[in-house]
PDB file of N, CA and C in Angstrom:
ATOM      1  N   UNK A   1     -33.916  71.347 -70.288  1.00  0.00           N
ATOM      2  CA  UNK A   1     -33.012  71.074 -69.186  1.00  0.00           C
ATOM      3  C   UNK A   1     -33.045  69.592 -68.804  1.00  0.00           C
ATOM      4  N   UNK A   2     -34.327  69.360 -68.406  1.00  0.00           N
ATOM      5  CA  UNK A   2     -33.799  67.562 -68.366  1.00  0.00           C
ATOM      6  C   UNK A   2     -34.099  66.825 -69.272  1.00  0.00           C
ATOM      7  N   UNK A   3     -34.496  66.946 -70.708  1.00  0.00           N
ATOM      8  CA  UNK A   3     -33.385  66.173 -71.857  1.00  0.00           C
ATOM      9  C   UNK A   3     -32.040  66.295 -72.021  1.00  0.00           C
ATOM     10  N   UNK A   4     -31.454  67.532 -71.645  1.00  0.00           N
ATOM     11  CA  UNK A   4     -29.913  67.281 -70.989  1.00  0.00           C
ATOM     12  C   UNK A   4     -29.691  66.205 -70.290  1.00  0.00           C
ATOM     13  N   UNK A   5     -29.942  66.262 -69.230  1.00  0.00           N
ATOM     14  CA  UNK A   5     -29.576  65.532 -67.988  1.00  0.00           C
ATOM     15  C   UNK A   5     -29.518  64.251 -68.532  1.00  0.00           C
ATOM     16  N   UNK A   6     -30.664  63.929 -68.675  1.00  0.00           N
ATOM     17  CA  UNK A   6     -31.061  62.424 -69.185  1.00  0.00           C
ATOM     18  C   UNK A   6     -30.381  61.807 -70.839  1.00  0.00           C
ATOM     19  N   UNK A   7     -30.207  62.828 -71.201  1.00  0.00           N
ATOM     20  CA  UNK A   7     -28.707  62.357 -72.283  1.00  0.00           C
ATOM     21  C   UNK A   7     -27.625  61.965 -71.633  1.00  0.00           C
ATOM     22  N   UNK A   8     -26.989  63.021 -70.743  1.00  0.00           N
ATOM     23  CA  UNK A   8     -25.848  62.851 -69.895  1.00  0.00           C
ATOM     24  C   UNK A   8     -25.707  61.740 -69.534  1.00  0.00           C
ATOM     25  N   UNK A   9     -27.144  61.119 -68.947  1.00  0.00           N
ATOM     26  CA  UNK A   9     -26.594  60.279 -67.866  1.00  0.00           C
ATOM     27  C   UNK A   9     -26.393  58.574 -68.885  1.00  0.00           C
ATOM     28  N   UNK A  10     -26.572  58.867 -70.121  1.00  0.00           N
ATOM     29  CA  UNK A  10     -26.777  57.589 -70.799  1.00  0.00           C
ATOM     30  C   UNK A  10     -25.236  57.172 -70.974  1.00  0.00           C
ATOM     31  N   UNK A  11     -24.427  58.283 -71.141  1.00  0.00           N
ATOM     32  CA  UNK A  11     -23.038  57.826 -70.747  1.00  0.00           C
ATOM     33  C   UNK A  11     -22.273  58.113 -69.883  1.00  0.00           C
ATOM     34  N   UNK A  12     -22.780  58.099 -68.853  1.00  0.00           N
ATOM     35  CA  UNK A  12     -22.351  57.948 -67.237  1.00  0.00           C
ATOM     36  C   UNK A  12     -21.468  56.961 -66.938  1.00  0.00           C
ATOM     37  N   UNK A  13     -22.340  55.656 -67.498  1.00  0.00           N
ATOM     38  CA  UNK A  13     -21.425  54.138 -67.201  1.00  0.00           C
ATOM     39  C   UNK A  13     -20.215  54.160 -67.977  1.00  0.00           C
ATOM     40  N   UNK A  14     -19.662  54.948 -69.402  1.00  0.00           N
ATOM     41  CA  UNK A  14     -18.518  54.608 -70.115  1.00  0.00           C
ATOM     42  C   UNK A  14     -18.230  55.949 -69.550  1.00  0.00           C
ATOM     43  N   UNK A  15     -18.291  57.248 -69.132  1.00  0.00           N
ATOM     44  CA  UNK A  15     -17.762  57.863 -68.632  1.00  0.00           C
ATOM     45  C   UNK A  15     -16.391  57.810 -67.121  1.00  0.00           C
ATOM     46  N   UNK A  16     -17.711  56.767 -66.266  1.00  0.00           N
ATOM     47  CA  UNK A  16     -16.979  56.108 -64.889  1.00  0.00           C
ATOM     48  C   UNK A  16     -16.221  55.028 -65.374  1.00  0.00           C
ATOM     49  N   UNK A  17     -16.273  54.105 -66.464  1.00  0.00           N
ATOM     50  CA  UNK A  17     -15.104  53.292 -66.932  1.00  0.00           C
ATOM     51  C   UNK A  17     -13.928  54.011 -67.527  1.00  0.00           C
ATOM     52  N   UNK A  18     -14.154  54.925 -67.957  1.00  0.00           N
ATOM     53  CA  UNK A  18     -12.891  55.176 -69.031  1.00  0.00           C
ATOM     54  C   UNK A  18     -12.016  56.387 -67.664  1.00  0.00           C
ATOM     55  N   UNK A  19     -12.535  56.640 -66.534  1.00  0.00           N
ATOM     56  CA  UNK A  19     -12.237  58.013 -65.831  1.00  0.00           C
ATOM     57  C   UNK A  19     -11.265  56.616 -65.068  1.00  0.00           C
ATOM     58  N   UNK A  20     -11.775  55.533 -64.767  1.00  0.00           N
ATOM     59  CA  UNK A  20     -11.374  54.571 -63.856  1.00  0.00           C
ATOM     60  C   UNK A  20     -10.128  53.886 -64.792  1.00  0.00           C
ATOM     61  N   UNK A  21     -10.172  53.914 -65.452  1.00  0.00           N
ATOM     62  CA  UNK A  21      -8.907  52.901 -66.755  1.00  0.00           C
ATOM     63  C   UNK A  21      -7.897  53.989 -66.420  1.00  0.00           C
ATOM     64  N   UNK A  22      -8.239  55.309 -66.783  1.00  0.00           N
ATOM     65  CA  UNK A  22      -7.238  56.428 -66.643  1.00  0.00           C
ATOM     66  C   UNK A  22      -6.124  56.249 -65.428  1.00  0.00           C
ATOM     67  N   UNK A  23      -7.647  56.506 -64.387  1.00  0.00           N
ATOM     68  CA  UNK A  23      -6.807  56.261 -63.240  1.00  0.00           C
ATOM     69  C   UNK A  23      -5.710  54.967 -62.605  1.00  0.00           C
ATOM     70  N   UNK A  24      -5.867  54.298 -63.052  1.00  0.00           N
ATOM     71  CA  UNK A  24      -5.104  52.756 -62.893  1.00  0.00           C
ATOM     72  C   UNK A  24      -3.909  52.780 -63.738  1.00  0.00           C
ATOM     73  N   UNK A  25      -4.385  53.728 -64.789  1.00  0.00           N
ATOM     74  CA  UNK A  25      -2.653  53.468 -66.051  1.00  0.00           C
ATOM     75  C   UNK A  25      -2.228  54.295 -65.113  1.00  0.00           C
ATOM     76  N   UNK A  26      -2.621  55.658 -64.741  1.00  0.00           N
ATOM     77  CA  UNK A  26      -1.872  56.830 -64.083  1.00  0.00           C
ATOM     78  C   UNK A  26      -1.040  56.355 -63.176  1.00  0.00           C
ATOM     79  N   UNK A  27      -1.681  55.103 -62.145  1.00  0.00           N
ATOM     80  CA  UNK A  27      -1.197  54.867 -60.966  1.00  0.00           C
ATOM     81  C   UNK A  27      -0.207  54.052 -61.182  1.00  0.00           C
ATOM     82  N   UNK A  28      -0.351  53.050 -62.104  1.00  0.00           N
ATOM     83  CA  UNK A  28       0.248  52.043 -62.167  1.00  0.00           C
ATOM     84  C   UNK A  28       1.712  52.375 -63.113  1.00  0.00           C
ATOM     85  N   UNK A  29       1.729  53.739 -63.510  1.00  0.00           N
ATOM     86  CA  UNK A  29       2.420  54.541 -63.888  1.00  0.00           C
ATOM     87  C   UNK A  29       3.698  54.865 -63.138  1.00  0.00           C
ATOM     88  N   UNK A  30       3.199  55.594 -62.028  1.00  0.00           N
ATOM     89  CA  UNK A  30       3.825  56.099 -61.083  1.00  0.00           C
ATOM     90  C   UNK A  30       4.653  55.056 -60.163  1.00  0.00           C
ATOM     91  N   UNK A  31       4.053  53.694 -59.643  1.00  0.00           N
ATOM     92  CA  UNK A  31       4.353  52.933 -59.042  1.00  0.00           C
ATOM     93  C   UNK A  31       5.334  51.865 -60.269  1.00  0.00           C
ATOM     94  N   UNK A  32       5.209  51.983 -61.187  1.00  0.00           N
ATOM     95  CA  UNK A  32       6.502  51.114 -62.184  1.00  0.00           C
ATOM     96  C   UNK A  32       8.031  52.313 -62.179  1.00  0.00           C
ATOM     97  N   UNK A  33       7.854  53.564 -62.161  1.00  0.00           N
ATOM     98  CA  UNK A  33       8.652  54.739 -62.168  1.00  0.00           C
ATOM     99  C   UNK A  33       9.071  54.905 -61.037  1.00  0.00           C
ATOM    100  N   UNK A  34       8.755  54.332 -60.082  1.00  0.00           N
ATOM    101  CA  UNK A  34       9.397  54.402 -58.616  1.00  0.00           C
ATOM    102  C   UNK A  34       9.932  53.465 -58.150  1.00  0.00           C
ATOM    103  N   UNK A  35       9.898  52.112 -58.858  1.00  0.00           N
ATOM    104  CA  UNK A  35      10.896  51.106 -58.492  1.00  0.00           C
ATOM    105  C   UNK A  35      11.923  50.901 -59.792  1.00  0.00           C
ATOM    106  N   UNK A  36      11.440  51.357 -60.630  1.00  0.00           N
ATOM    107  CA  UNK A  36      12.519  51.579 -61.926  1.00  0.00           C
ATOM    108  C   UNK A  36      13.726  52.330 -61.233  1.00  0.00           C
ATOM    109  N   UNK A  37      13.125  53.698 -60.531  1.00  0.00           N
ATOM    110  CA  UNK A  37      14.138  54.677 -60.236  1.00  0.00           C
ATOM    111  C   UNK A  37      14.906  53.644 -58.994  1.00  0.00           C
ATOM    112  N   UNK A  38      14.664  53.292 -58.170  1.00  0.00           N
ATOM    113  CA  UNK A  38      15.042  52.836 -57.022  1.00  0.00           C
ATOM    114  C   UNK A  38      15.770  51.932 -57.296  1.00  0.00           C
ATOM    115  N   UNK A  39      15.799  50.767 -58.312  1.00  0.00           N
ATOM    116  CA  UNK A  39      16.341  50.141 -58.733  1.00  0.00           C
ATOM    117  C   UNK A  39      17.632  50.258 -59.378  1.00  0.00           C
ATOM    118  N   UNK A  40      17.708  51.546 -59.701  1.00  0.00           N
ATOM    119  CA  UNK A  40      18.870  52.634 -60.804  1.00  0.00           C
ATOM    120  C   UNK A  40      19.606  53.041 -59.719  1.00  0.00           C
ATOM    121  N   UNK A  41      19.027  53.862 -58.729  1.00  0.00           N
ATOM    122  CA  UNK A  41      19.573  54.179 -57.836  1.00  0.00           C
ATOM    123  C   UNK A  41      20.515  53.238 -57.188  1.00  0.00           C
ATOM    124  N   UNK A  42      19.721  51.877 -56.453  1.00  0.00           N
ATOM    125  CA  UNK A  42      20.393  51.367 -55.923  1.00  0.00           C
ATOM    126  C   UNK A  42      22.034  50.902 -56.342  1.00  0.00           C
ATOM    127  N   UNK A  43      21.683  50.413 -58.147  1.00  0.00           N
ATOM    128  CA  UNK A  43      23.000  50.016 -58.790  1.00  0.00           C
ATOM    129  C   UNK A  43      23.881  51.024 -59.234  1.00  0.00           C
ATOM    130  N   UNK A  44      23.648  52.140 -59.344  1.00  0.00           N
ATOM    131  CA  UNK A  44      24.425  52.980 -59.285  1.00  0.00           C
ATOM    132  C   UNK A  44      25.362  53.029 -58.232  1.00  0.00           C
ATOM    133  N   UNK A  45      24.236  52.812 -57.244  1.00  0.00           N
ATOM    134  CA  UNK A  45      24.923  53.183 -55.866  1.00  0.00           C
ATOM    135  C   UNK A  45      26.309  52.082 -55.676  1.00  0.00           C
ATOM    136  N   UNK A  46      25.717  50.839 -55.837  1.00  0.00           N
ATOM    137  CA  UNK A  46      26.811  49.616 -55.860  1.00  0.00           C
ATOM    138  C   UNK A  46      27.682  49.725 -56.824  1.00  0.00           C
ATOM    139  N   UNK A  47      27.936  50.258 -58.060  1.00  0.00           N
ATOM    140  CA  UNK A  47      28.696  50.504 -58.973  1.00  0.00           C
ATOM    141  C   UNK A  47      29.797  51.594 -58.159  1.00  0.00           C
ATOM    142  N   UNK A  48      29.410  52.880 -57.500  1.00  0.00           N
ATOM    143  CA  UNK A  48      30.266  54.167 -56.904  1.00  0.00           C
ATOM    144  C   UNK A  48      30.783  53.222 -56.114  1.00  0.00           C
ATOM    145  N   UNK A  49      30.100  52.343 -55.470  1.00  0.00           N
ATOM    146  CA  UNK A  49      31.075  51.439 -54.145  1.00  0.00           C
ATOM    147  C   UNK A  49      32.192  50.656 -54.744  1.00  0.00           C
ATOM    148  N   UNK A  50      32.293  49.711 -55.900  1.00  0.00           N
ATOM    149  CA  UNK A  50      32.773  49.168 -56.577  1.00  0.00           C
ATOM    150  C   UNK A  50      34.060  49.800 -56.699  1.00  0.00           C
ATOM    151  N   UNK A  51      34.003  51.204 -57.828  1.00  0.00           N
ATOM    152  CA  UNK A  51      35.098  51.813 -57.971  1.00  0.00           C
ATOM    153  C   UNK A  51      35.600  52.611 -56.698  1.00  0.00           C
ATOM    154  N   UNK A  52      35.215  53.205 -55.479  1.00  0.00           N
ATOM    155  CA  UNK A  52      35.944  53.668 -54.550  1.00  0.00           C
ATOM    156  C   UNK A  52      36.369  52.253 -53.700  1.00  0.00           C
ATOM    157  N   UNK A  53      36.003  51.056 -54.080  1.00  0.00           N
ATOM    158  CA  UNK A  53      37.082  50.146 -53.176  1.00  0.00           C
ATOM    159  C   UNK A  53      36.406  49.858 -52.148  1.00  0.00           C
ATOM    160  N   UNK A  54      35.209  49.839 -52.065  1.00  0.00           N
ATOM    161  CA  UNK A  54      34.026  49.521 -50.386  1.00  0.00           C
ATOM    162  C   UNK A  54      33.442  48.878 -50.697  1.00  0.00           C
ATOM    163  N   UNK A  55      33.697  47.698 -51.266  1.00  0.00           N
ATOM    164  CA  UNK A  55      33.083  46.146 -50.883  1.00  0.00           C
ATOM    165  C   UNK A  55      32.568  46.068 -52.487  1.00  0.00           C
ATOM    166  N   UNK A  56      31.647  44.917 -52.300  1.00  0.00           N
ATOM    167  CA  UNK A  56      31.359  44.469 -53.759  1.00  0.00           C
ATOM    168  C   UNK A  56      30.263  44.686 -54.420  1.00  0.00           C
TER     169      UNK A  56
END
């Protein structure tokens, strides 16, 4: 039982790096996909205005 443990813990440190890399692509994921969209949105939006004739 604790030659388990004490294996485990030898990759603890690349465990908490690679759990932490994950998390940052994940996020940084989400936050590029939400101004992508918003960005789409918005010109879309100015494009529908365009063709119904409500400004430029």
């Amino acid at each position: 039982m604790m030659g388990e443990l004490s294996g485990a813990s030898a990759y603890t440190g690349y465990l908490l790096v690679a759990y932490g890399v994950t998390a940052l692509v994940v996020i940084a994921n989400i936050v590029v996909a939400r101004h992508r969209f918003r960005a789409t949105r918005r010109r879309l939006q100015q494009q529908l205005d365009r063709r119904a004739g409500r400004g430029a």
